[in-house]
C-alpha atoms as a PDB file:
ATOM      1  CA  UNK A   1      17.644 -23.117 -30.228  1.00  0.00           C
ATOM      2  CA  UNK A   2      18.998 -25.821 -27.915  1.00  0.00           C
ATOM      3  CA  UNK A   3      21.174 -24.639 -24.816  1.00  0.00           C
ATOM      4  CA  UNK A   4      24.450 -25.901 -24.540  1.00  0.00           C
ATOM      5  CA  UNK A   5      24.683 -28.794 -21.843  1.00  0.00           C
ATOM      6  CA  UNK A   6      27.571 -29.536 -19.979  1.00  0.00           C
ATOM      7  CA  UNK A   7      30.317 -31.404 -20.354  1.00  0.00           C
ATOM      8  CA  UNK A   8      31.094 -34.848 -18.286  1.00  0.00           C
ATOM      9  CA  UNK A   9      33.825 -33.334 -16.812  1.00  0.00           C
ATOM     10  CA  UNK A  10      32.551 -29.965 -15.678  1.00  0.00           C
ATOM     11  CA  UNK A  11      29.479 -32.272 -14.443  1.00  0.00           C
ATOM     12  CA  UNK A  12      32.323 -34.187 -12.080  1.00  0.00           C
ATOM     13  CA  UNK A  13      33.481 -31.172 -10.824  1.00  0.00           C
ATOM     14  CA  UNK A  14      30.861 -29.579  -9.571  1.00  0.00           C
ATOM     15  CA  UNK A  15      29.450 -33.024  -8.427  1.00  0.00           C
ATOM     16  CA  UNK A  16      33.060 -33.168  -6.209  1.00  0.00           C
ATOM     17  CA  UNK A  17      32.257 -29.294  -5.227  1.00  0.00           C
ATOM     18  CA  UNK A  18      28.964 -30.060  -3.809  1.00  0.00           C
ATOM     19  CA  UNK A  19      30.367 -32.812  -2.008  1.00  0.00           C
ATOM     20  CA  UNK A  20      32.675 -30.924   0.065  1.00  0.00           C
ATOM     21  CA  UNK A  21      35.328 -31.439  -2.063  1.00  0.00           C
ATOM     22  CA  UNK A  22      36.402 -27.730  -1.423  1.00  0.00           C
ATOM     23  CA  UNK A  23      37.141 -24.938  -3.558  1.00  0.00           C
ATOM     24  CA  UNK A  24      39.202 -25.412  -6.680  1.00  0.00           C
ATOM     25  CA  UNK A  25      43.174 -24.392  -6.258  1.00  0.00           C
ATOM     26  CA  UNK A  26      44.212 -20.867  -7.642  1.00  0.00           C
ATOM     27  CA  UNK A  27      46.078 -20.590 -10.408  1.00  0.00           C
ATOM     28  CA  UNK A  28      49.596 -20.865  -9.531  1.00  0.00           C
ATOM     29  CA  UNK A  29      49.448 -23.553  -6.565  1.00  0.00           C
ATOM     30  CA  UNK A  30      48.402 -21.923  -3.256  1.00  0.00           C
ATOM     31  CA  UNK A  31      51.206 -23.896  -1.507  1.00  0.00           C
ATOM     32  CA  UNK A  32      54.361 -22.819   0.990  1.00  0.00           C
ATOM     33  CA  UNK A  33      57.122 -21.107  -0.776  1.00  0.00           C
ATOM     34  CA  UNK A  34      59.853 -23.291   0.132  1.00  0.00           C
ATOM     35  CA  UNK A  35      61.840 -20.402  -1.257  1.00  0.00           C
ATOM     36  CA  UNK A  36      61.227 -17.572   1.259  1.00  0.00           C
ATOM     37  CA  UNK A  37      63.699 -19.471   3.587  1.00  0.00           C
ATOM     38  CA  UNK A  38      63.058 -20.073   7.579  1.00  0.00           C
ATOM     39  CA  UNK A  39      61.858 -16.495   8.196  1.00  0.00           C
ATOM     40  CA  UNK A  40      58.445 -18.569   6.996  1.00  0.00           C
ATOM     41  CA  UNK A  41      58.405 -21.582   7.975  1.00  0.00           C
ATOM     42  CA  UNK A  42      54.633 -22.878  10.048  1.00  0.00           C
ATOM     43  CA  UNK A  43      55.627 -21.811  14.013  1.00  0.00           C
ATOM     44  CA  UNK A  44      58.483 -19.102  13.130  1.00  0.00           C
ATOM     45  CA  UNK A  45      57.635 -16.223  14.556  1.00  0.00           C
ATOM     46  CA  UNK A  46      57.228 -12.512  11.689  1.00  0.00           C
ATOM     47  CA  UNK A  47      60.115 -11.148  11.449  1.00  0.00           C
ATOM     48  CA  UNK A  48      58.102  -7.816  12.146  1.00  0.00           C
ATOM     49  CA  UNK A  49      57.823  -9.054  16.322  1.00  0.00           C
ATOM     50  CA  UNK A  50      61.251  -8.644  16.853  1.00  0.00           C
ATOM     51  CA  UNK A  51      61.707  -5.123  14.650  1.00  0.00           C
ATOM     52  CA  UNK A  52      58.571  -3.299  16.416  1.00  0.00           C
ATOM     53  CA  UNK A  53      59.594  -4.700  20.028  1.00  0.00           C
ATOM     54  CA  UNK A  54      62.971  -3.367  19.327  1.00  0.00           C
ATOM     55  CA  UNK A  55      61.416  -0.253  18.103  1.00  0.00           C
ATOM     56  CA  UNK A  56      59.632   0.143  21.028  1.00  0.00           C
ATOM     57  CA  UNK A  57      63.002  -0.510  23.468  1.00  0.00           C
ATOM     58  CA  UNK A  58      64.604   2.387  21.095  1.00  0.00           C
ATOM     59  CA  UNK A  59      61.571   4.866  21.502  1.00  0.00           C
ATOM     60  CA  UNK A  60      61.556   4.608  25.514  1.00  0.00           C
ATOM     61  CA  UNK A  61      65.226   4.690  25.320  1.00  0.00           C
ATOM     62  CA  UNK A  62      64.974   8.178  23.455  1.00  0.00           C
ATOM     63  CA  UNK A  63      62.333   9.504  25.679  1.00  0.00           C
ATOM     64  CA  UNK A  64      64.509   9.037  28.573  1.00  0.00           C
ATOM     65  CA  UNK A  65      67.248  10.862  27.033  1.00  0.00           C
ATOM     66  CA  UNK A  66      65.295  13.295  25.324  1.00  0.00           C
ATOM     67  CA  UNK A  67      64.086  13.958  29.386  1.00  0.00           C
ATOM     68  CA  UNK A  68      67.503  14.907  30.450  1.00  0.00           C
ATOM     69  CA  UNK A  69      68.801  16.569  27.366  1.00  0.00           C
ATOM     70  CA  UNK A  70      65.848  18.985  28.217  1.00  0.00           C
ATOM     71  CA  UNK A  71      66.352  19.681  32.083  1.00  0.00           C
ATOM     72  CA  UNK A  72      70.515  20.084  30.624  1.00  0.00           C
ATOM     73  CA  UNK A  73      69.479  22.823  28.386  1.00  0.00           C
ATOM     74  CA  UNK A  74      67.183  24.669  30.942  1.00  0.00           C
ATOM     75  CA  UNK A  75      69.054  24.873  33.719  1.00  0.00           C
ATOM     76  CA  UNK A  76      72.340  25.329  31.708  1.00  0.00           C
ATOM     77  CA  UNK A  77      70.109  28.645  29.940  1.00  0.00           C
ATOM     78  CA  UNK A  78      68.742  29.708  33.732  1.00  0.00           C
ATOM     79  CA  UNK A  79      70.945  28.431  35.539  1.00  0.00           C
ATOM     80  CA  UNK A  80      73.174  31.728  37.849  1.00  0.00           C
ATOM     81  CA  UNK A  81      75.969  28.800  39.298  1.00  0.00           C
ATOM     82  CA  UNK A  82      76.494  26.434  36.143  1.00  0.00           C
ATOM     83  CA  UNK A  83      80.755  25.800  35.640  1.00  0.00           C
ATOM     84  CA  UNK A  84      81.912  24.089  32.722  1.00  0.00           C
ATOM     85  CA  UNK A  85      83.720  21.160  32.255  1.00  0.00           C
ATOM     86  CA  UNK A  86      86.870  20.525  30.324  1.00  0.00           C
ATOM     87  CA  UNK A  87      85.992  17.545  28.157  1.00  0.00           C
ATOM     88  CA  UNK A  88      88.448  15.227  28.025  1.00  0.00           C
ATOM     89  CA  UNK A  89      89.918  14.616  24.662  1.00  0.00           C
ATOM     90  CA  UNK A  90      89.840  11.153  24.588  1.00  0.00           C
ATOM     91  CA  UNK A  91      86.132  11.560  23.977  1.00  0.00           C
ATOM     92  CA  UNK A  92      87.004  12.560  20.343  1.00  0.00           C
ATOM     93  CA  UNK A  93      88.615   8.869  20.202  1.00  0.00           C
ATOM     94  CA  UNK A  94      86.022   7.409  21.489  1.00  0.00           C
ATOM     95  CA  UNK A  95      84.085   8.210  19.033  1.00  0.00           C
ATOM     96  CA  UNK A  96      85.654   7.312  16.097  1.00  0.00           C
ATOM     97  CA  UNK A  97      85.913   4.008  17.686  1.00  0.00           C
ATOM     98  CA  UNK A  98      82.045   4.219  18.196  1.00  0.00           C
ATOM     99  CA  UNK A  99      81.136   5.379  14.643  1.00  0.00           C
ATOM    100  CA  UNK A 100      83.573   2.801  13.082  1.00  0.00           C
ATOM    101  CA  UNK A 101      82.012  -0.327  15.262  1.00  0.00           C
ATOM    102  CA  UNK A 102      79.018   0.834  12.705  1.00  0.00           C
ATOM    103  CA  UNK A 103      80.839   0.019   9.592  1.00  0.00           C
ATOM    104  CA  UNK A 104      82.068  -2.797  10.819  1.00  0.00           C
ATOM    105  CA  UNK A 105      78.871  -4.173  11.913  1.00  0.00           C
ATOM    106  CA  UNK A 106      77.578  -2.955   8.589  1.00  0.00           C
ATOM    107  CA  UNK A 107      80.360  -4.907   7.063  1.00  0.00           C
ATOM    108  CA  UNK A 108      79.401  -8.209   9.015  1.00  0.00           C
ATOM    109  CA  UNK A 109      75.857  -8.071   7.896  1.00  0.00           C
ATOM    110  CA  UNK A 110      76.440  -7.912   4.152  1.00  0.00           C
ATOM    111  CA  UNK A 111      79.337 -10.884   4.423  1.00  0.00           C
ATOM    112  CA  UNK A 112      75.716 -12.574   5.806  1.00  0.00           C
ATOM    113  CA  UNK A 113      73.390 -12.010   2.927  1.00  0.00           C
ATOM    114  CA  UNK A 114      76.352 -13.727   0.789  1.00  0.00           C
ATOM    115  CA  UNK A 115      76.308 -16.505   3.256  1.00  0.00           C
ATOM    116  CA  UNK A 116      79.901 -15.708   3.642  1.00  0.00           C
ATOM    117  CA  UNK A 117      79.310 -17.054   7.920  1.00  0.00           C
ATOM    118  CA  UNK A 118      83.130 -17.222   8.504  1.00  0.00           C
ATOM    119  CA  UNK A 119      83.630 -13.311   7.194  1.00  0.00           C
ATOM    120  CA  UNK A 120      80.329 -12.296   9.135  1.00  0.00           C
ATOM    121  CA  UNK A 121      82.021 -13.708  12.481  1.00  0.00           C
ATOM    122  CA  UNK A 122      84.946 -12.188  12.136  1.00  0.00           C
ATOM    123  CA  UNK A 123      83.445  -8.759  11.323  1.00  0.00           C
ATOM    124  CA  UNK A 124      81.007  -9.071  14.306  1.00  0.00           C
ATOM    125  CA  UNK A 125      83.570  -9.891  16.197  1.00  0.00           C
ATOM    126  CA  UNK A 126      85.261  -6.636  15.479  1.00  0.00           C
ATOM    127  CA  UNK A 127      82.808  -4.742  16.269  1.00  0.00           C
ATOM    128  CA  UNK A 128      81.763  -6.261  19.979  1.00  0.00           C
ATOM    129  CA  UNK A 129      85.484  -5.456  20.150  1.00  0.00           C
ATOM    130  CA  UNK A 130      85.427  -1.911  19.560  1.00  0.00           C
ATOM    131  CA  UNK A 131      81.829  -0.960  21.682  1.00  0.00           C
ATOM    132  CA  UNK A 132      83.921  -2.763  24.648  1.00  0.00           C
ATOM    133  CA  UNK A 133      86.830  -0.470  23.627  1.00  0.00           C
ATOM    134  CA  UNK A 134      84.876   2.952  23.756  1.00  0.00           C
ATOM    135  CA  UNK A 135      83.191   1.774  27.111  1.00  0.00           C
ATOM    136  CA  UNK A 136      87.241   1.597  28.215  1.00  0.00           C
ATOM    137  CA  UNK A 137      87.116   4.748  26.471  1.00  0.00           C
ATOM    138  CA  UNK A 138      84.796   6.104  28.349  1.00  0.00           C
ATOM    139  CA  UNK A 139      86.604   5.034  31.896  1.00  0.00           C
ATOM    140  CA  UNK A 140      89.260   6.439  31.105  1.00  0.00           C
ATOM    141  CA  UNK A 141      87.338   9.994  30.555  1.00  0.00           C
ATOM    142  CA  UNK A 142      85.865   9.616  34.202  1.00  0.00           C
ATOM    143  CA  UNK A 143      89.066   8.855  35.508  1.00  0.00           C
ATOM    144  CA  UNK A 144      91.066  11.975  34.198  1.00  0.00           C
ATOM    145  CA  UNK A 145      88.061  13.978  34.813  1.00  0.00           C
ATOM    146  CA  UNK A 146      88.486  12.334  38.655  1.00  0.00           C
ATOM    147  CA  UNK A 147      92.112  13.040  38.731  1.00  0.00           C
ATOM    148  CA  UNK A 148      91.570  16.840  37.901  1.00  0.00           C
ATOM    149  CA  UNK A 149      88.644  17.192  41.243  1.00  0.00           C
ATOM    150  CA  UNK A 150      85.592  16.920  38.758  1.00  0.00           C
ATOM    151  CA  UNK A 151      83.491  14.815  40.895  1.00  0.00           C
ATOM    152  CA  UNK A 152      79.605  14.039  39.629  1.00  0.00           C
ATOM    153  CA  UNK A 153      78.583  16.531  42.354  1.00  0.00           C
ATOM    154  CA  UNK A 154      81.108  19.001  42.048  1.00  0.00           C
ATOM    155  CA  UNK A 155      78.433  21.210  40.245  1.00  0.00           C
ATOM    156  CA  UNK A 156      75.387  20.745  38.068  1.00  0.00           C
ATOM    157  CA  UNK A 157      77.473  20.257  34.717  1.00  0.00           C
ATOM    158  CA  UNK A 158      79.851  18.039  36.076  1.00  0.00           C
ATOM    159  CA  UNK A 159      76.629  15.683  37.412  1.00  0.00           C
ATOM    160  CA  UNK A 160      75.610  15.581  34.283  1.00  0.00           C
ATOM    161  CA  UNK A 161      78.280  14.896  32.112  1.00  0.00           C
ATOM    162  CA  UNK A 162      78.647  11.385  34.584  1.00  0.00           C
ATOM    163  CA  UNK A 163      74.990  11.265  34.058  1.00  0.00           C
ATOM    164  CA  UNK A 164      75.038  11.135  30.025  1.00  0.00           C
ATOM    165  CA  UNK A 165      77.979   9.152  29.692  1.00  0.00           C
ATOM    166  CA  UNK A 166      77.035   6.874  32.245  1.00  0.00           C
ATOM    167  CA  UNK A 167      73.774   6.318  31.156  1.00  0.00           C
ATOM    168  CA  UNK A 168      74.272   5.443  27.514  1.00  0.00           C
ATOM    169  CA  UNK A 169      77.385   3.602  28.623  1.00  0.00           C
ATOM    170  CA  UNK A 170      75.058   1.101  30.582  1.00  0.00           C
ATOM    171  CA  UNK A 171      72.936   1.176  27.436  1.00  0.00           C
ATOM    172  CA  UNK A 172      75.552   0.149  25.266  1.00  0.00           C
ATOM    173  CA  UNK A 173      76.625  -2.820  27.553  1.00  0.00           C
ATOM    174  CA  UNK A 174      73.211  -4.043  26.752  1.00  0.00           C
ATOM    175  CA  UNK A 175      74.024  -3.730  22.858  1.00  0.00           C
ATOM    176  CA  UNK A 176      77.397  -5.429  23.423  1.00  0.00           C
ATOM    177  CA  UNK A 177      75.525  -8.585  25.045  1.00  0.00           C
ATOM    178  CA  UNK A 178      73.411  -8.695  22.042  1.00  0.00           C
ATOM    179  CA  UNK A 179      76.249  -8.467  19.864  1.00  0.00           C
ATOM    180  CA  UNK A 180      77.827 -11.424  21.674  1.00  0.00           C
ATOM    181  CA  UNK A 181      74.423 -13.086  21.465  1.00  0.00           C
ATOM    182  CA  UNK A 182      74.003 -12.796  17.743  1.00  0.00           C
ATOM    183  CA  UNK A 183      78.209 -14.039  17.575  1.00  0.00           C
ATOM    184  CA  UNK A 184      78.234 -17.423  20.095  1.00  0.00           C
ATOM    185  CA  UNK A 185      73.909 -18.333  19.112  1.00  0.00           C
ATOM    186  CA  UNK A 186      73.461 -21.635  17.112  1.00  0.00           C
ATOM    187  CA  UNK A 187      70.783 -20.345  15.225  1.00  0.00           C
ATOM    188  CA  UNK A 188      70.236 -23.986  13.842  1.00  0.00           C
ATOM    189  CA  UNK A 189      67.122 -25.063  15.744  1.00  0.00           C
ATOM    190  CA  UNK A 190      66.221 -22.009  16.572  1.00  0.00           C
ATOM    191  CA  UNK A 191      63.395 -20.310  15.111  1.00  0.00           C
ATOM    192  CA  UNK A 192      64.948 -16.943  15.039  1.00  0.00           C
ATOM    193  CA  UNK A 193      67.068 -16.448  12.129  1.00  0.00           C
ATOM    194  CA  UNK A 194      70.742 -15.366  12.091  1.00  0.00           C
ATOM    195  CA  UNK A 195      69.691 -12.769   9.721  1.00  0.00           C
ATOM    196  CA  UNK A 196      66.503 -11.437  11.668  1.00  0.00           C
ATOM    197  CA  UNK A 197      68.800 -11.459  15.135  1.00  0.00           C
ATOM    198  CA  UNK A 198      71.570  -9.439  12.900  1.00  0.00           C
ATOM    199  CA  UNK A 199      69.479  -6.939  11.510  1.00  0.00           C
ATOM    200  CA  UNK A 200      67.155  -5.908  14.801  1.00  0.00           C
ATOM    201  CA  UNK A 201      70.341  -5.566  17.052  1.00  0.00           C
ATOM    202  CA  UNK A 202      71.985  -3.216  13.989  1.00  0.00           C
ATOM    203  CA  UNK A 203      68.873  -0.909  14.844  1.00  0.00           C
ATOM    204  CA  UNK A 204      70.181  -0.638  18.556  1.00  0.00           C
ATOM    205  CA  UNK A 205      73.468  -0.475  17.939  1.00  0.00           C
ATOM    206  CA  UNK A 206      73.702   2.294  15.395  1.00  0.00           C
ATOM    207  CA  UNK A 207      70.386   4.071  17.342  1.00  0.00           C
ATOM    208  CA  UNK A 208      73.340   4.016  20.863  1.00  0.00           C
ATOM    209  CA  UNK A 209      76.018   5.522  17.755  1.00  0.00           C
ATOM    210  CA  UNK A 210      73.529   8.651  16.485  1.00  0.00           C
ATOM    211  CA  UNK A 211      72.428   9.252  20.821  1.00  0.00           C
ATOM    212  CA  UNK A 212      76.692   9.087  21.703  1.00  0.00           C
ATOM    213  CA  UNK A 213      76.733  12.051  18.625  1.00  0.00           C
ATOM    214  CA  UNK A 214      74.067  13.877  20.179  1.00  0.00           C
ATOM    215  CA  UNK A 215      74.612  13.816  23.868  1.00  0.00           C
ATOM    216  CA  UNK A 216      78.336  14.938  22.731  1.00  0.00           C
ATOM    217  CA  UNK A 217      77.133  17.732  20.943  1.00  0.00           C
ATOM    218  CA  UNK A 218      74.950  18.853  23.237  1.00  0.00           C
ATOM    219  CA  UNK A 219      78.002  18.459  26.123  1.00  0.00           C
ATOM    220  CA  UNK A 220      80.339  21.029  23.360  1.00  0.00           C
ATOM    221  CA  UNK A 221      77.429  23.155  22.795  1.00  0.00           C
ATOM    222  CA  UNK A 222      76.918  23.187  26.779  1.00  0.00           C
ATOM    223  CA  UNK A 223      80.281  23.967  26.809  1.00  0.00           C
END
């Protein structure tokens, strides 16, 4: 029985393998996906940079909180001198203002994915507006608290009621600036996305609205 012998063109192509022609192209095209948008374009940097550096800021952020929520709760347990302070009511406000900035940014980011850019702005917008209105918020707090002869080193729950609210206030200012980052950037040369920049600083920002919830409760509980 004769073997089958190949074919002229199978003959060409492994005569053009052998040369170096290179492998054969999967099935399918092994092309870019001109589809997946500029998240993927050669030189863009994985989206996955900016959400793990971000999750890193958030994790050393929470161990530094996590630091002084446990000295509050030991000395406020041992402690023979601790006083407690009268929180001001305006905290309440503040945050419903805080917690509703997280809607709003929420809001902005699906006008986004429906490339709706003038709704997105306005909605970002918004909600720069209302973190600068609890950080007023929370002046006002230290100011009645002032007015009443609660100093920060009046006694140790006084020092650190400035301390908590002070602290995350400061971190929050740093959320606001990427807020207003994300709002005035032309993202059109550059090789981070609107999208990517709009989604990492939403982790921030509603990470600084669940630590406001729990440095309050912990302030009522100390209470």
């Amino acid at each position: 029985m004769v073997a089958p012998t190949a074919t002229p063109e199978v003959d060409e192509i492994l005569e053009d393998t052998t040369r170096g022609g290179g492998p054969i192209p999967p099935f399918g095209g092994g092309g870019d996906d001109d589809s997946a948008g500029e998240d993927r374009r050669p030189g863009n940097p994985s989206p996955d940079r900016y959400s793990t550096g971000m999750a890193i800021g958030i994790l050393s952020i929470l161990m530094f909180f996590m630091a002084l929520a446990s000295a509050f709760i030991v000395l406020r347990r041992g402690s023979g001198v601790w006083v407690t302070v009268r929180l001001p009511r305006i905290l309440w406000v503040n945050t419903v203002v805080l917690l509703a900035s997280s809607f709003t940014l929420e809001s902005a980011r699906r006008r986004l994915a429906f490339a709706n850019l003038a709704g997105f702005r306005r909605l970002w917008l918004a909600t720069t507006c209302l973190g600068l209105l609890f950080v007023l918020g929370q002046v006002v707090a230290w100011r009645q608290l002032v007015l009443s002869g609660v100093y920060i080193a009046s006694n140790q729950a006084s020092s650190f009621f400035y301390i908590f609210t002070a602290a995350h206030a400061v971190h929050l200012l740093g959320g606001i600036g990427a807020l207003l980052y994300v709002l005035i950037r032309n993202f059109e040369k550059s090789k981070l996305p609107r999208r990517t920049a709009a989604e990492v600083t939403s982790y921030y920002w509603h990470f600084m609205d669940a630590l406001w919830v729990f440095l309050l409760a912990l302030l009522v509980l100390g209470h």
